[in-house]
Protein backbone atom coordinates (compact mmCIF):
# COMPACT_ATOMS: atom_id res chain seq x y z
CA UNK A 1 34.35 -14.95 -59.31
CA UNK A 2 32.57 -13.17 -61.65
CA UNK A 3 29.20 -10.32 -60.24
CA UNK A 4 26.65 -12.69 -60.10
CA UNK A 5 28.24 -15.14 -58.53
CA UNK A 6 29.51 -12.28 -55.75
CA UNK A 7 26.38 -10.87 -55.59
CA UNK A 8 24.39 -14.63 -54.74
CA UNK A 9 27.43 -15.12 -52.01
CA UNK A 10 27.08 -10.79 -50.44
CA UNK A 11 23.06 -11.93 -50.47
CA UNK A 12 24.23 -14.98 -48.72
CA UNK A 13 26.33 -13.24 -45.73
CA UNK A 14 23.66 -10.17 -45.91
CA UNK A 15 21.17 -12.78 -44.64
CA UNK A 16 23.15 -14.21 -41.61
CA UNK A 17 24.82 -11.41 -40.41
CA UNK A 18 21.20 -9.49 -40.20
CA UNK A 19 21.80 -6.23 -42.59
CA UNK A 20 18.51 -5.64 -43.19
CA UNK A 21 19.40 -2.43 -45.12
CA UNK A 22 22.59 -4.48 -47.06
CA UNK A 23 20.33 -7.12 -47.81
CA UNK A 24 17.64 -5.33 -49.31
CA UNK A 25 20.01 -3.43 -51.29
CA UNK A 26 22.00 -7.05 -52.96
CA UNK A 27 18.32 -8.66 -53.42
CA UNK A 28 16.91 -5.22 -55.26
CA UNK A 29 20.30 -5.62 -57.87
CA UNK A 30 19.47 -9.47 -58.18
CA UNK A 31 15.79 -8.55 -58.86
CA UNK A 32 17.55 -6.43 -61.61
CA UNK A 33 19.66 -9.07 -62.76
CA UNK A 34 16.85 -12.00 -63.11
CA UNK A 35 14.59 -9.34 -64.70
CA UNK A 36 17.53 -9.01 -67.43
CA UNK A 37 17.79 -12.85 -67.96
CA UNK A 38 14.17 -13.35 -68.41
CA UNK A 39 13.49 -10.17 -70.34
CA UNK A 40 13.81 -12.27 -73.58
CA UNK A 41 16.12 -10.08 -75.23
CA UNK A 42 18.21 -12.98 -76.11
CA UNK A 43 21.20 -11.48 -74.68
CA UNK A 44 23.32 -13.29 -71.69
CA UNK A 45 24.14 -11.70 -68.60
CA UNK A 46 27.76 -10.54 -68.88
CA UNK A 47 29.98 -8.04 -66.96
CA UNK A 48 29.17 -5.61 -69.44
CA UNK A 49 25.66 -6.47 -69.08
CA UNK A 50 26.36 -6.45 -65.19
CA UNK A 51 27.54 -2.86 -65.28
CA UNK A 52 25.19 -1.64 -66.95
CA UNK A 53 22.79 -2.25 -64.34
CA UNK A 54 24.69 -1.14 -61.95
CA UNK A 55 25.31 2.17 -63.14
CA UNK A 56 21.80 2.45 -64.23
CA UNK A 57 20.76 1.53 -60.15
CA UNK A 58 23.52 3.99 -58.99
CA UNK A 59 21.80 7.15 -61.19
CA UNK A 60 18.70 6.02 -59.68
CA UNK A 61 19.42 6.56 -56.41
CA UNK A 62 21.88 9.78 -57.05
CA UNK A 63 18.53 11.17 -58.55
CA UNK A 64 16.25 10.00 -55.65
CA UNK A 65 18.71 11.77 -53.52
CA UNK A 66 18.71 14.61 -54.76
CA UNK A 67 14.86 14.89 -54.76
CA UNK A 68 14.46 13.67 -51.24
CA UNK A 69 16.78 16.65 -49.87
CA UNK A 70 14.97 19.27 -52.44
CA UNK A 71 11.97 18.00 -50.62
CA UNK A 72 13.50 18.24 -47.16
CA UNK A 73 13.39 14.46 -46.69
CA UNK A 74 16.66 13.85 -45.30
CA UNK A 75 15.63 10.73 -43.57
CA UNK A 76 15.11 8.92 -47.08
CA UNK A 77 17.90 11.07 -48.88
CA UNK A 78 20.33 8.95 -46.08
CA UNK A 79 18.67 5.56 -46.84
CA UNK A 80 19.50 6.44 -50.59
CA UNK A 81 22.83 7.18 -49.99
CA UNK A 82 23.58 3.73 -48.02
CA UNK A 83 22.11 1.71 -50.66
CA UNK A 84 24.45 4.15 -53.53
CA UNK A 85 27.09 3.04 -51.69
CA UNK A 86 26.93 -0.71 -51.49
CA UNK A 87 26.06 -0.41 -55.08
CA UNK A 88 29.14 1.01 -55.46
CA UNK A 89 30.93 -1.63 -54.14
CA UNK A 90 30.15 -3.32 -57.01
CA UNK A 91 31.44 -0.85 -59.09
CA UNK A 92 35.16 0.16 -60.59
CA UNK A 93 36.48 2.71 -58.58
CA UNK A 94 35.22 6.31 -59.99
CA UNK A 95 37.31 8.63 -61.56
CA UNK A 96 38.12 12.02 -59.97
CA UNK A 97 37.15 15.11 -61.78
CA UNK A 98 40.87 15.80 -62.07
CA UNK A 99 41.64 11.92 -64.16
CA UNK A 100 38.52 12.25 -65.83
CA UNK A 101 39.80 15.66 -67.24
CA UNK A 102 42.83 14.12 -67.99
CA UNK A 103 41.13 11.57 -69.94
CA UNK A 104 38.83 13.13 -71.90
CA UNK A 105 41.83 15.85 -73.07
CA UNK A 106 43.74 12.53 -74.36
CA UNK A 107 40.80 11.45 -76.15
CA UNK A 108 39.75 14.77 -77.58
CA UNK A 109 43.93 15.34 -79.13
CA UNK A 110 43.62 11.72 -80.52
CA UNK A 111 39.94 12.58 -82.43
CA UNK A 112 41.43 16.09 -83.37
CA UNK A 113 38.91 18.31 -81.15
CA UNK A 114 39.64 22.10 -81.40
CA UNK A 115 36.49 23.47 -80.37
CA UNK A 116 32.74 23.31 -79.32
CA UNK A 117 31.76 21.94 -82.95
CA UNK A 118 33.74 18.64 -82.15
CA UNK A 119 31.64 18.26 -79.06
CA UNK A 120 30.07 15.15 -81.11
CA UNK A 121 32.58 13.78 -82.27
CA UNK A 122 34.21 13.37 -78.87
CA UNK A 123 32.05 12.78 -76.13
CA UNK A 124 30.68 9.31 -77.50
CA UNK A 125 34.14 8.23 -77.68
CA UNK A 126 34.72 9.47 -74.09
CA UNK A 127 31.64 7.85 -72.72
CA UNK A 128 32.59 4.69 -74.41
CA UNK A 129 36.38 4.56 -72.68
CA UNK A 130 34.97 6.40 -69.82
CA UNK A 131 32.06 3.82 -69.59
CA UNK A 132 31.30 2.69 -65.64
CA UNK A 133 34.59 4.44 -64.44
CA UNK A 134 32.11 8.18 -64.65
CA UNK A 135 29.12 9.39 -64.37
CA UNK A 136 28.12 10.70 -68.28
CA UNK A 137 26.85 14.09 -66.85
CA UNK A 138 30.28 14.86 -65.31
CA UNK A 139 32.03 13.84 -68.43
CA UNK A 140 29.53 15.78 -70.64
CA UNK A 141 30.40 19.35 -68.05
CA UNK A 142 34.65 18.72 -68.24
CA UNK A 143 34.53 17.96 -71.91
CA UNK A 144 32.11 21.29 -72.46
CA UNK A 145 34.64 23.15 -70.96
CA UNK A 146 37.55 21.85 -72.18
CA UNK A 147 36.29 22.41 -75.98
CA UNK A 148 34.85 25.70 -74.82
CA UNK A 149 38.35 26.75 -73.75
CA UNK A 150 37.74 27.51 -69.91
């Protein structure tokens, strides 16, 4: 089954077993997906595609969070946080800042990194293998420090 057709079916069950907070949350990443296939890019929905947009949904709603408790609105911070997680449902299972380390040290041996200079060099081809399994910020902080030498 591949994420549209999941996400039509979790819309499906959303409606008849009454989660008004699940079912706003699968019909706001459909509205996402149609607005892709009728943007007239020319491009077809893929997983890729698919992922994209739901990493791109996810850092919306980390952000939001994070504004809503600056602003001492912890009512809509929680709201936020239910709807980041049954967006991550949909995601592959994040890395922990420990694997992600151990990634992006792999990666930065095989491109030949020995310092802050290479930062360029690496962290593209970090994001790219790294790509839905991380958030880029947290990537971007373990590889500064690992080619900074703390």
């Amino acid at each position: 089954m591949n994420l549209k057709e999941k996400i039509n079916n979790d819309l499906k069950e959303a409606m008849k077993s009454g989660e008004k907070l699940r079912l706003e949350t699968i019909r706001s990443i459909r509205a996402l997906i149609l607005e892709f296939e009728k943007s007239g890019s020319g491009k077809e929905f893929s997983e890729e595609e698919g992922l994209r947009i739901l990493t791109v949904a996810a850092k919306k709603r980390k952000e939001a969070i994070e504004q809503f408790k600056n602003a001492n609105r912890n009512d809509l911070a929680e709201k936020e946080e239910a709807e980041l997680k049954i967006i991550e449902l949909y995601l592959p299972k994040q890395l922990t800042p420990e694997e992600i380390l151990i990634e992006v040290k792999n990666i930065a041996e095989e491109a030949g990194a020995k310092g802050k200079e290479d930062f360029a060099k690496v962290m593209p081809l970090a994001a790219k293998s790294l790509k839905g399994k991380a958030d880029g910020k947290v990537i971007r902080e373990i590889l500064e420090k690992l080619l900074s030498g703390n």
